[in-house]
Protein backbone atom coordinates (compact mmCIF):
# COMPACT_ATOMS: atom_id res chain seq x y z
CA UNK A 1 74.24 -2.39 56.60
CA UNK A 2 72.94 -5.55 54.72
CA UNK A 3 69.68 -4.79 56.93
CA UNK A 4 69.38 -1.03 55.15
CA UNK A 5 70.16 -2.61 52.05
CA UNK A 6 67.00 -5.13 52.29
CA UNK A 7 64.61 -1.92 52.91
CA UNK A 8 65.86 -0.08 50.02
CA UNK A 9 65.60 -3.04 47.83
CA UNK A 10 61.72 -3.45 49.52
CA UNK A 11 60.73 -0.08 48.90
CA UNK A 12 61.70 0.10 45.35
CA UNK A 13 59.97 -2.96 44.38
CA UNK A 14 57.08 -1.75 46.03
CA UNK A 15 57.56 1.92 44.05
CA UNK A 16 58.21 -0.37 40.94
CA UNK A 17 55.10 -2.15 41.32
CA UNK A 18 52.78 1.04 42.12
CA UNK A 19 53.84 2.49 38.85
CA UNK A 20 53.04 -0.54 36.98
CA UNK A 21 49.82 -0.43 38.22
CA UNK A 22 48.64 3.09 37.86
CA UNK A 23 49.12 3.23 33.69
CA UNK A 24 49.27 6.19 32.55
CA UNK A 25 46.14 7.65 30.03
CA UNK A 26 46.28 6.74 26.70
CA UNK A 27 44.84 7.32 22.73
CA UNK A 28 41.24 6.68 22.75
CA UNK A 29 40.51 6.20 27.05
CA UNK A 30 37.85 8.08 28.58
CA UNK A 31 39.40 9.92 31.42
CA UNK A 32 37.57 12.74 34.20
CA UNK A 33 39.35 15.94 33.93
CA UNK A 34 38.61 19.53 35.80
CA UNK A 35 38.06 22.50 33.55
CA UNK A 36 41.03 25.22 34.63
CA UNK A 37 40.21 27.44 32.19
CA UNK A 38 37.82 28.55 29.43
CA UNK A 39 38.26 30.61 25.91
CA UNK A 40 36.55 31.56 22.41
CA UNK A 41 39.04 29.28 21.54
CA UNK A 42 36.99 26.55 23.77
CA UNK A 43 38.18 24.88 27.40
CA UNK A 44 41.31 23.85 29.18
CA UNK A 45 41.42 20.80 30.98
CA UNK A 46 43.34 19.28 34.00
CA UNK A 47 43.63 15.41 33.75
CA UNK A 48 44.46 13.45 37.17
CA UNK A 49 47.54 11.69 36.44
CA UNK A 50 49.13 13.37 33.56
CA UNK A 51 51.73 16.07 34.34
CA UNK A 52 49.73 18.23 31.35
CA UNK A 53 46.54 20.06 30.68
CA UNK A 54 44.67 19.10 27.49
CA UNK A 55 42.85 21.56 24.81
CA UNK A 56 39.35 20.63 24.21
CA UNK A 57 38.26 22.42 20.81
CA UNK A 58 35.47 24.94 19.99
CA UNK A 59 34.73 22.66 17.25
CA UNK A 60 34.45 19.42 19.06
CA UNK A 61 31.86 21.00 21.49
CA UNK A 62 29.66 22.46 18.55
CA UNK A 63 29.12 18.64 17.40
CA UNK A 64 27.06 18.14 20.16
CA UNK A 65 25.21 21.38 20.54
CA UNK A 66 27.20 22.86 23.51
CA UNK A 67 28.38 26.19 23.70
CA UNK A 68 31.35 27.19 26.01
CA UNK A 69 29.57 29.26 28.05
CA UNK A 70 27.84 25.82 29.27
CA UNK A 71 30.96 25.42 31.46
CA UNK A 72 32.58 26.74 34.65
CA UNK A 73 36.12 26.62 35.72
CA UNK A 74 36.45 23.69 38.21
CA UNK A 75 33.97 22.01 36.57
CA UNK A 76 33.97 18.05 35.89
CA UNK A 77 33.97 17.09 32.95
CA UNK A 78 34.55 13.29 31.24
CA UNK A 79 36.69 13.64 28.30
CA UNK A 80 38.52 11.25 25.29
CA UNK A 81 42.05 11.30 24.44
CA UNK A 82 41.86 11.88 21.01
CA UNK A 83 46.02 12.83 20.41
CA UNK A 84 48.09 12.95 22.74
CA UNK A 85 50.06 15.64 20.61
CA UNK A 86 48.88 18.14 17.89
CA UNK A 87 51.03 19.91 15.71
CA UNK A 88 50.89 22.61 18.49
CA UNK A 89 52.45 20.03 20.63
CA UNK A 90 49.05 20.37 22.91
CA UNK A 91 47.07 17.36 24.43
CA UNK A 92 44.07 16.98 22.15
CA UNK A 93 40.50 15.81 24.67
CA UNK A 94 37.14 16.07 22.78
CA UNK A 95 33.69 16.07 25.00
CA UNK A 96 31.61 14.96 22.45
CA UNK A 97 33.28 11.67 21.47
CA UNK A 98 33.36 11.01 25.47
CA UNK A 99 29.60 11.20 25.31
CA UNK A 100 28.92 9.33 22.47
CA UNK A 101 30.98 6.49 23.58
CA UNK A 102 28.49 6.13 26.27
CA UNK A 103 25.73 6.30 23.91
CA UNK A 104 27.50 3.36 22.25
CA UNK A 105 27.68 1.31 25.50
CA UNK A 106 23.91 2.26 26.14
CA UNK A 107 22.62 1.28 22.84
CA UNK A 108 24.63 -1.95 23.13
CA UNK A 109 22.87 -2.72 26.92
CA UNK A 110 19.76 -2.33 24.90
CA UNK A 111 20.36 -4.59 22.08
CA UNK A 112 22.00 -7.29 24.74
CA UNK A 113 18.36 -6.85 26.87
CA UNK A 114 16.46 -7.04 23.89
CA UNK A 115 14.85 -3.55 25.53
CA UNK A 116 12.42 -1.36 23.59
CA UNK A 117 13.20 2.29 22.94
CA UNK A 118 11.17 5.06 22.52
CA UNK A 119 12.56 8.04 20.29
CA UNK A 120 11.79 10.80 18.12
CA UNK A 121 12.24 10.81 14.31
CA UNK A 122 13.94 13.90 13.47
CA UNK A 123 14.29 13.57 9.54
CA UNK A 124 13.14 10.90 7.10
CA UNK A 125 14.41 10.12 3.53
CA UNK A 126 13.81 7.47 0.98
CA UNK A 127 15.47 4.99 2.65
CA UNK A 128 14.08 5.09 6.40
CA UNK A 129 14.04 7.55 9.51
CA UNK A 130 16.27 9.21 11.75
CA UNK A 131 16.42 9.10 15.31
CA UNK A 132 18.68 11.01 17.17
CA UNK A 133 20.06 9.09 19.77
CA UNK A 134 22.16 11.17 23.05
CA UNK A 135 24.57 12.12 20.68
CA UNK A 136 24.40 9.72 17.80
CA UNK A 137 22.45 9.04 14.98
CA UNK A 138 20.28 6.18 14.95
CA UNK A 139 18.77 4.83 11.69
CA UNK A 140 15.55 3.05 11.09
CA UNK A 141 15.39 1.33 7.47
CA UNK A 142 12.10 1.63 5.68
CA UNK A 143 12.00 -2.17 5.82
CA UNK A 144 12.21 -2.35 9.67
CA UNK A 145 8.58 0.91 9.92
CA UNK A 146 5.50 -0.26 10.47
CA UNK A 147 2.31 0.42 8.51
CA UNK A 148 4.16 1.24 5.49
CA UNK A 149 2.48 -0.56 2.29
CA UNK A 150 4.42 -2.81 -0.09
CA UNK A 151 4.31 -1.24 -3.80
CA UNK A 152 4.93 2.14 -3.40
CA UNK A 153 7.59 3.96 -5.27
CA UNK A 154 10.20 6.13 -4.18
CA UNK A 155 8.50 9.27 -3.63
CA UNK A 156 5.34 7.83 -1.82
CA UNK A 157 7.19 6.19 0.46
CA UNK A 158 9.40 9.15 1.48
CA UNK A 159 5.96 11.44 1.50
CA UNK A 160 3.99 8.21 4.00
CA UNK A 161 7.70 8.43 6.06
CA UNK A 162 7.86 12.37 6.37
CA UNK A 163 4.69 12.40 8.04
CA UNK A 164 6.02 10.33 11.18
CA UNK A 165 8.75 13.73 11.63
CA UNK A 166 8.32 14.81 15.40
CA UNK A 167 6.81 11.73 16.48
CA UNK A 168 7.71 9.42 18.96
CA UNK A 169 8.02 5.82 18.01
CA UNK A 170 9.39 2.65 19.86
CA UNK A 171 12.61 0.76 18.61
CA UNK A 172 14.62 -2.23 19.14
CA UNK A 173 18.11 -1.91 18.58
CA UNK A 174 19.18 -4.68 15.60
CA UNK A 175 23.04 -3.73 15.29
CA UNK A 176 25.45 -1.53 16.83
CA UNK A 177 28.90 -0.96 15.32
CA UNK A 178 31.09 1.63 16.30
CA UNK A 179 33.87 1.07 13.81
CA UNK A 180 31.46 2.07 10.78
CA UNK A 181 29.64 4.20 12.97
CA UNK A 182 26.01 2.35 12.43
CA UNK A 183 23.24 2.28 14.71
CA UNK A 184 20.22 0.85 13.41
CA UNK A 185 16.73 0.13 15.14
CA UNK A 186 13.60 -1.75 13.69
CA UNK A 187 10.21 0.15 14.70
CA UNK A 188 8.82 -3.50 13.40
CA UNK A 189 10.49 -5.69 16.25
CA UNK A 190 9.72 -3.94 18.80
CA UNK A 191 6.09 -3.94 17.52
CA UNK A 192 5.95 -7.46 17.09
CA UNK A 193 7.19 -7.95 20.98
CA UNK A 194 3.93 -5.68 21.95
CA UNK A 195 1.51 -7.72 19.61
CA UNK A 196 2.57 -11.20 20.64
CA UNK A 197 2.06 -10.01 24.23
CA UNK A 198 -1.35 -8.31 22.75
CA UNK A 199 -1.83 -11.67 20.65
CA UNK A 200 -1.91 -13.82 23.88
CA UNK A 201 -4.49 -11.74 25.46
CA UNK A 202 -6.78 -11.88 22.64
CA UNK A 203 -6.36 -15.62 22.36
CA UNK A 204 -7.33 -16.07 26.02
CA UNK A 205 -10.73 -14.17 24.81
CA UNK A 206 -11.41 -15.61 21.36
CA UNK A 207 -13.61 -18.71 20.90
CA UNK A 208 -13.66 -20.94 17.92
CA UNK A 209 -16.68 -20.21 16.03
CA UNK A 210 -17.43 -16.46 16.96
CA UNK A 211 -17.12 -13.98 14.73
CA UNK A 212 -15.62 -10.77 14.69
CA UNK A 213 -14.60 -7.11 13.03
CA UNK A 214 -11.42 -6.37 12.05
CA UNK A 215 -9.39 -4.17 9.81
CA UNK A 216 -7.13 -5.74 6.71
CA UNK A 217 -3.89 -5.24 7.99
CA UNK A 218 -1.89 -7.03 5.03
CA UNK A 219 -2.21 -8.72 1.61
CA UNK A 220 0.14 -11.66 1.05
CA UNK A 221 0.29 -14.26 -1.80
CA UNK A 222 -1.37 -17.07 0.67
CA UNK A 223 -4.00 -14.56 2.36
CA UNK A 224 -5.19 -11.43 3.84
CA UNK A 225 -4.19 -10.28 7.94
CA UNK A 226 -6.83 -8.95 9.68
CA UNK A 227 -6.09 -6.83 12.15
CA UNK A 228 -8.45 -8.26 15.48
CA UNK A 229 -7.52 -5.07 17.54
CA UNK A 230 -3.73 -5.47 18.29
CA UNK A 231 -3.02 -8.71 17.20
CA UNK A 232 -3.70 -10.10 13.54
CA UNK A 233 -5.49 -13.10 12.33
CA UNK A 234 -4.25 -14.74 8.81
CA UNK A 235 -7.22 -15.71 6.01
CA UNK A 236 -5.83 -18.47 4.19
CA UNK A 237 -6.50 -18.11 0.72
CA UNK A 238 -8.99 -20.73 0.48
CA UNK A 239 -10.85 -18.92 3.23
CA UNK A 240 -11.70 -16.10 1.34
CA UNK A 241 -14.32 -17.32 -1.10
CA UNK A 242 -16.42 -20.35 -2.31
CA UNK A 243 -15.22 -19.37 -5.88
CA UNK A 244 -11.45 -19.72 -6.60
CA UNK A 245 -9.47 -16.66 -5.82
CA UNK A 246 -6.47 -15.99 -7.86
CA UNK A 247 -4.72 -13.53 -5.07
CA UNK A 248 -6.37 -11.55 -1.91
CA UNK A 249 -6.36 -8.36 -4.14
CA UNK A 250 -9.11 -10.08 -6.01
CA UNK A 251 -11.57 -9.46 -3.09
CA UNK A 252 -10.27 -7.37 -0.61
CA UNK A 253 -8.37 -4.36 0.60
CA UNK A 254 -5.85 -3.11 2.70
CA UNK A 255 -8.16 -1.20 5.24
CA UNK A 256 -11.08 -2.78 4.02
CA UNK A 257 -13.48 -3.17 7.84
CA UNK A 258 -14.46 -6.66 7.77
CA UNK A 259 -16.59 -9.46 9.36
CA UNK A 260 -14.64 -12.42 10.52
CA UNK A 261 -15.62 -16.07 11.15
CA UNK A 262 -12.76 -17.83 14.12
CA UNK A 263 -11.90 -20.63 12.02
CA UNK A 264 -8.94 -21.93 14.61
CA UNK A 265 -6.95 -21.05 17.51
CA UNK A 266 -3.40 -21.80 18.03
CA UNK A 267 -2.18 -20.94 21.60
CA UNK A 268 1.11 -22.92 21.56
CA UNK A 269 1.68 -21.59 17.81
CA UNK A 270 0.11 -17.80 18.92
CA UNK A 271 -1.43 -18.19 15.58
CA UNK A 272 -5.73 -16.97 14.74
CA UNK A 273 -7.38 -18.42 11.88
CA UNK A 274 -10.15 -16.82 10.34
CA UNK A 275 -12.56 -17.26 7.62
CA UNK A 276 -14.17 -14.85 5.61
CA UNK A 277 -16.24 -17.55 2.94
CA UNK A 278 -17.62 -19.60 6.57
CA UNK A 279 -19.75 -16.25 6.88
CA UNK A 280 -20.98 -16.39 3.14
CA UNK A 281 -24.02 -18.99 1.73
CA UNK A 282 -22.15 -21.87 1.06
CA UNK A 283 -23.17 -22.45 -3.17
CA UNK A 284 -23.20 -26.05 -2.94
CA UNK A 285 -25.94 -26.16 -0.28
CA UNK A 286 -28.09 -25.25 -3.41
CA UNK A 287 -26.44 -26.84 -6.31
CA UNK A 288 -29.23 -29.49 -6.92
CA UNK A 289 -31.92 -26.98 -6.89
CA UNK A 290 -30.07 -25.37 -9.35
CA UNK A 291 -28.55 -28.26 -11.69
CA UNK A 292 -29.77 -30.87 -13.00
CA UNK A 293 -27.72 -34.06 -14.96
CA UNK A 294 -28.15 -33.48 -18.50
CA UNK A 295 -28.48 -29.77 -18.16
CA UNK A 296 -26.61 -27.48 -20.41
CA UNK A 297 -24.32 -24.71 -18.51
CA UNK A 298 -22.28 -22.35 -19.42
CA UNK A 299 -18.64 -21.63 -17.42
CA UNK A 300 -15.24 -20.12 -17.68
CA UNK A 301 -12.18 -22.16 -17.71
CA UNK A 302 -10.57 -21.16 -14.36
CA UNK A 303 -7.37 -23.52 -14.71
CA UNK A 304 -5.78 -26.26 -16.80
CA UNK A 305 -4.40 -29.37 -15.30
CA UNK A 306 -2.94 -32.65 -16.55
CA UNK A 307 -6.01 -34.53 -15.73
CA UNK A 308 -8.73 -32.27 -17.57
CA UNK A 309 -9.83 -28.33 -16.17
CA UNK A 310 -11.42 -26.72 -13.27
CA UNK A 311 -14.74 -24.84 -14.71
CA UNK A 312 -16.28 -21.75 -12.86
CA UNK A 313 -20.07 -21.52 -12.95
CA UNK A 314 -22.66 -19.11 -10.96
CA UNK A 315 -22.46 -18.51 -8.07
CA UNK A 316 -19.14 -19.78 -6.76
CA UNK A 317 -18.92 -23.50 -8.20
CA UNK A 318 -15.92 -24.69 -9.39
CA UNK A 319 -16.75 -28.03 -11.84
CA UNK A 320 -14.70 -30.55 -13.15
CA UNK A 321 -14.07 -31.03 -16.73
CA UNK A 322 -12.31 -34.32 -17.23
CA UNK A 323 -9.60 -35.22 -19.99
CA UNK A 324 -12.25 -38.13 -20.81
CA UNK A 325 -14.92 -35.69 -21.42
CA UNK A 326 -13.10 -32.83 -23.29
CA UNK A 327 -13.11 -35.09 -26.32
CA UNK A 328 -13.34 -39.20 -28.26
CA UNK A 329 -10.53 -39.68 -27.93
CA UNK A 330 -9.30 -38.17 -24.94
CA UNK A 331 -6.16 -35.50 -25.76
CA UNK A 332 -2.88 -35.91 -24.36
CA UNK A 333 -2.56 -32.38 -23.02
CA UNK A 334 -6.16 -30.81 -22.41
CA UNK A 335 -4.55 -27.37 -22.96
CA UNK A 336 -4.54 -28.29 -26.95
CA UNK A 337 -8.11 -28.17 -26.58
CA UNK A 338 -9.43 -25.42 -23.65
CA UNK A 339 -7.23 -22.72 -21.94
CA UNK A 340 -7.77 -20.84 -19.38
CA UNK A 341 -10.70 -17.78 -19.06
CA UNK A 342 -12.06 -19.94 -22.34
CA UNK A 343 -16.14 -19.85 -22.22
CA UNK A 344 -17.87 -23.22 -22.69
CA UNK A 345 -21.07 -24.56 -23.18
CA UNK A 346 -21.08 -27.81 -21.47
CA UNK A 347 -23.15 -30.67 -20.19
CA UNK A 348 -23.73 -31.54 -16.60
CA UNK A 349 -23.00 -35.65 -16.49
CA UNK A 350 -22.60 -35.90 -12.56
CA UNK A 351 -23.49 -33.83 -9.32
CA UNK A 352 -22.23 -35.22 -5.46
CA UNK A 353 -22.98 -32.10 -3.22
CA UNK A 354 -22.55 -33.53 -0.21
CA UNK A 355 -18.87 -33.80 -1.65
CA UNK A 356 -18.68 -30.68 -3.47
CA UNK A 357 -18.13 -32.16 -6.54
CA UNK A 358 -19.70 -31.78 -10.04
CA UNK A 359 -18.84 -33.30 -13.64
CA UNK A 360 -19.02 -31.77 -16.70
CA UNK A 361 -18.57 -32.82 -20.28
CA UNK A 362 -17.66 -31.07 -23.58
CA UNK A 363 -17.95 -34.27 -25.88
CA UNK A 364 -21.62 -34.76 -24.50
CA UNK A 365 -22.61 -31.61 -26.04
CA UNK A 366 -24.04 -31.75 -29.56
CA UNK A 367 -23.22 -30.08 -33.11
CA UNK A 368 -26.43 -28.27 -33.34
CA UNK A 369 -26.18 -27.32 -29.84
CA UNK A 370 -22.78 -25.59 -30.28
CA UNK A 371 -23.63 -23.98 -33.35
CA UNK A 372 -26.58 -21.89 -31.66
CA UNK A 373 -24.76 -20.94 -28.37
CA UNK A 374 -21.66 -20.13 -30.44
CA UNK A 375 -24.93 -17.90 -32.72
CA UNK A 376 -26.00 -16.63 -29.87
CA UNK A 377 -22.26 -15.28 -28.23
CA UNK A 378 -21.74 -13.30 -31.56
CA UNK A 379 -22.75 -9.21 -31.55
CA UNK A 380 -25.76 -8.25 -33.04
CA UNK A 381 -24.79 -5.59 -35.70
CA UNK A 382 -26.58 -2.10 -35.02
CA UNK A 383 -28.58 -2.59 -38.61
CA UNK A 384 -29.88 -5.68 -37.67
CA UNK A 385 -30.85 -4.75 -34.31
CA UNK A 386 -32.74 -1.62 -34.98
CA UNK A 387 -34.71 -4.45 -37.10
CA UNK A 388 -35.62 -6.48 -34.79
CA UNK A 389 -36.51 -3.45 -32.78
CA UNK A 390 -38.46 -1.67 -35.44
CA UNK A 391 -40.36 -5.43 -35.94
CA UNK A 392 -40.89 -5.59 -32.39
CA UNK A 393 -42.43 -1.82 -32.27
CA UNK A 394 -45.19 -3.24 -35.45
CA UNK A 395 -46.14 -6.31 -33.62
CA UNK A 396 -47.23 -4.29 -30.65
CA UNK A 397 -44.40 -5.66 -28.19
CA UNK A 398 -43.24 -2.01 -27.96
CA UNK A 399 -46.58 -0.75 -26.39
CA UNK A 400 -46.65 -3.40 -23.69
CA UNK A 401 -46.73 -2.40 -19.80
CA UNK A 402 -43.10 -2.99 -18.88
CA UNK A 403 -45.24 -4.19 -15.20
CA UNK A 404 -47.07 -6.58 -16.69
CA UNK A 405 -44.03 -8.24 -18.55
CA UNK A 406 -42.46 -8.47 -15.32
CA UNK A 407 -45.19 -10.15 -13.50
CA UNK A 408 -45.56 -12.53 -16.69
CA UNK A 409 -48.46 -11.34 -18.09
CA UNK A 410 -48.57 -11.88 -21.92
CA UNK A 411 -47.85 -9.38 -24.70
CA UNK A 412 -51.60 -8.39 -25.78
C-alpha cells in the first residue's frame, strides 16, 4: 500500500512538473497556428496548445497587402496574440504584427552586423525618404542622403529627394525601436563604408606629386573635396590659391572638373591631400622682376591685425603693412587708420622672395604723391571728358592708326 502510494505521489510530481514547463500562450507571443477555416470576415485559426481557435481579422491582413483568398484551410500560418479576449469573447491573432516582429528582429541583426541594405525608396518628403521595409516602414532623414547640397530650402530639397522615388539605394540601419515604432537608416554610412574601402585602393595607386582630375564633391569652411573617383581628397584652404581666399566659394564650385596636384598621402589616417595653387605659377617666383624697393604700388587691404595689415597686390601677393609704417607715430590700433578692402597707394621698403615676404609703407609715401593718386581715383565728369576728347580729336591723336599705337609708334 505505502508502495502504491510512492507511485502516485511520483507521477503527479512528474504531471506537476510537465505543466510547469509547457506555459501556456500568452499577450504579445508569436505562436504557429493551422488555418481551419476561412471567411469575408477573414481566417480561423487553430493554435497548438490552447483548447480555442483564434479570429484573425480582415483588417489586420489588409495592413500588409494580403487578401484572404491568399490562404488555404490547413495552412500554416505564424500568428501574434494580440487579446486573448474581445468583446465577442473570441481569441484575437493578427498576421501582420507576426511578420513585422520579424522584420524588427531582422533590422536589429543588421544594425548589430553593421550590414548594408539595399532598398527601394517608395515616397520622399521634406524631411527624408521612405523605404519600405518587409512590412515596416523604414525612414531615411535628409541628413543621413547622399549628394544632397547644403543651402537649399524646403522645396528644393524635397524636388532633389523625389527624384530618387523607385530607386534602389543602400542603407545602414542607425536605430531600431519598436516601442515608438522607428526604423531609421543612413544612405550616408553605408556610403562611407564603400568609400573607405574605395579610399584604400586609391591610396595604394596614388603617388605624392602626380596630379590628377577630379570632380568638387563638397565646399566646407576649411576647403573644397574633390571627388578622385570614389574616394575624396580635401584642399585645405591655403591650397587653393597664392592670393588669400576668404572661403572655397570664392574660387570654385560644387561640380566644378578640376586638375589636382597630390600634395600628401595618409595611409594610416586614409586621408589625400591635394593642392590646387601647387599647379598654378607661383607669384613670388617673379616678384623682383616686378618690384622694386622704393617703388610706388597700389593694393587692397585684405585684413587688419594687431601688428599692422596684410595688403593684396597683382597677381596673388599678399604684403605686409606694418603698424611702424602706417604712420610717425605708430597707432595703437591700425584699424583707426586702414580697414579692410581700403585701396592704398604705398611704398615698397623691403622684398625677401625666397621667403615670401614683402614690406610696405604708408608713412614713406609723400603729400604730393597722395594728392595725385587720390586726383587720379576720382571720376572724370562726362563734360570734362568729352573735352579732353574733343582736344584730343584737334591735336590729331584721334586720326592715329590704333596699330601703330600699339606697337609704340608715335602720334604723327
Amino acid at each position: 500500500m505505502q508502495l502504491e502510494s510512492s507511485v502516485h505521489e511520483l507521477d503527479f510530481a512528474t504531471m506537476l512538473e510537465a505543466s510547469f514547463a509547457e506555459e501556456a500562450p500568452e499577450r504579445g507571443d508569436i505562436v504557429t497556428g493551422i488555418v481551419v477555416a476561412i471567411d469575408q470576415q477573414g481566417l480561423i485559426v487553430g493554435i497548438e496548445g490552447m483548447k480555442r481557435d483564434g479570429v484573425v481579422e480582415r483588417r489586420d491582413l489588409e495592413r500588409s497587402n494580403v487578401d484572404v483568398e491568399n490562404f488555404n484551410v490547413g495552412q500554416e500560418v505564424d500568428v501574434m496574440i494580440v487579446r486573448m479576449e474581445d468583446e465577442d469573447g473570441n481569441l484575437l491573432l493578427s498576421i501582420s504584427q507576426a511578420a513585422q516582429t520579424e522584420d524588427w528582429k531582422r533590422a536589429e541583426e543588421l544594425m548589430n552586423n553593421d550590414e548594408v541594405w539595399e532598398g527601394s525608396v517608395s515616397d520622399a518628403n521634406r524631411g527624408g525618404l521612405i523605404v519600405p521595409f518587409g512590412n515596416l516602414r523604414g525612414f531615411v532623414p535628409a541628413s543621413h542622403v547622399i549628394d544632397l547640397p547644403r543651402g537649399l530650402n524646403e522645396d528644393e530639397r524635397r524636388a532633389r529627394m523625389m527624384r530618387l522615388v523607385g530607386q534602389t539605394i543602400s542603407m545602414k540601419v542607425i536605430e531600431v525601436n519598436r516601442k515608438r515604432r522607428r526604423l531609421v537608416f543612413s544612405q550616408r554610412d553605408a556610403q562611407r563604408g564603400n568609400r573607405d574601402a574605395r579610399k584604400e585602393v586609391l591610396l595604394d595607386q596614388l603617388k605624392e606629386g602626380e596630379t590628377r582630375k577630379g570632380v568638387v564633391s563638397g565646399l566646407r569652411d576649411f576647403g573644397a573635396f574633390v571627388d578622385l573617383g570614389g574616394a575624396d581628397g580635401l584642399i585645405h584652404i591655403s591650397e587653393l590659391a597664392w592670393h588669400r581666399v576668404n572661403h572655397p566659394r570664392e574660387v570654385l564650385n560644387v561640380g566644378d572638373e578640376v586638375e589636382v596636384y597630390i600634395l600628401r598621402l595618409d595611409s594610416e589616417g586614409k586621408r589625400i591631400g591635394l593642392s590646387l595653387k601647387r599647379l598654378q605659377e607661383n607669384p613670388w617666383a617673379r616678384v623682383e622682376e616686378m618690384y622694386h624697393v622704393g617703388q610706388l604700388v597700389e593694393g587692397t587691404v585684405s585684413r587688419v591685425t594687431q601688428f599692422g595689415a596684410f595688403v593684396s597686390l597683382d597677381p596673388g601677393i599678399e604684403a605686409l603693412l606694418h603698424t611702424s609704417q602706417l604712420a610717425d607715430p605708430p597707432p595703437a590700433d591700425p584699424s583707426l587708420v586702414v580697414h579692410e578692402g581700403q585701396r592704398l597707394m604705398l611704398r615698397v621698403i623691403s622684398i625677401e622672395a625666397d621667403k615670401q615676404r614683402l614690406g610696405l609703407s604708408l608713412k614713406e609715401v609723400s603729400g604730393e604723391e597722395k594728392a595725385r593718386w587720390d586726383a587720379s581715383q576720382q571720376p572724370v565728369p562726362m563734360a570734362e571728358a568729352a573735352a579732353e576728347a574733343d582736344a584730343e580729336a584737334d591735336n590729331g591723336i584721334g586720326e592715329t592708326d590704333p596699330v601703330e599705337l600699339a606697337e609704340g609708334s608715335a602720334a604723327p
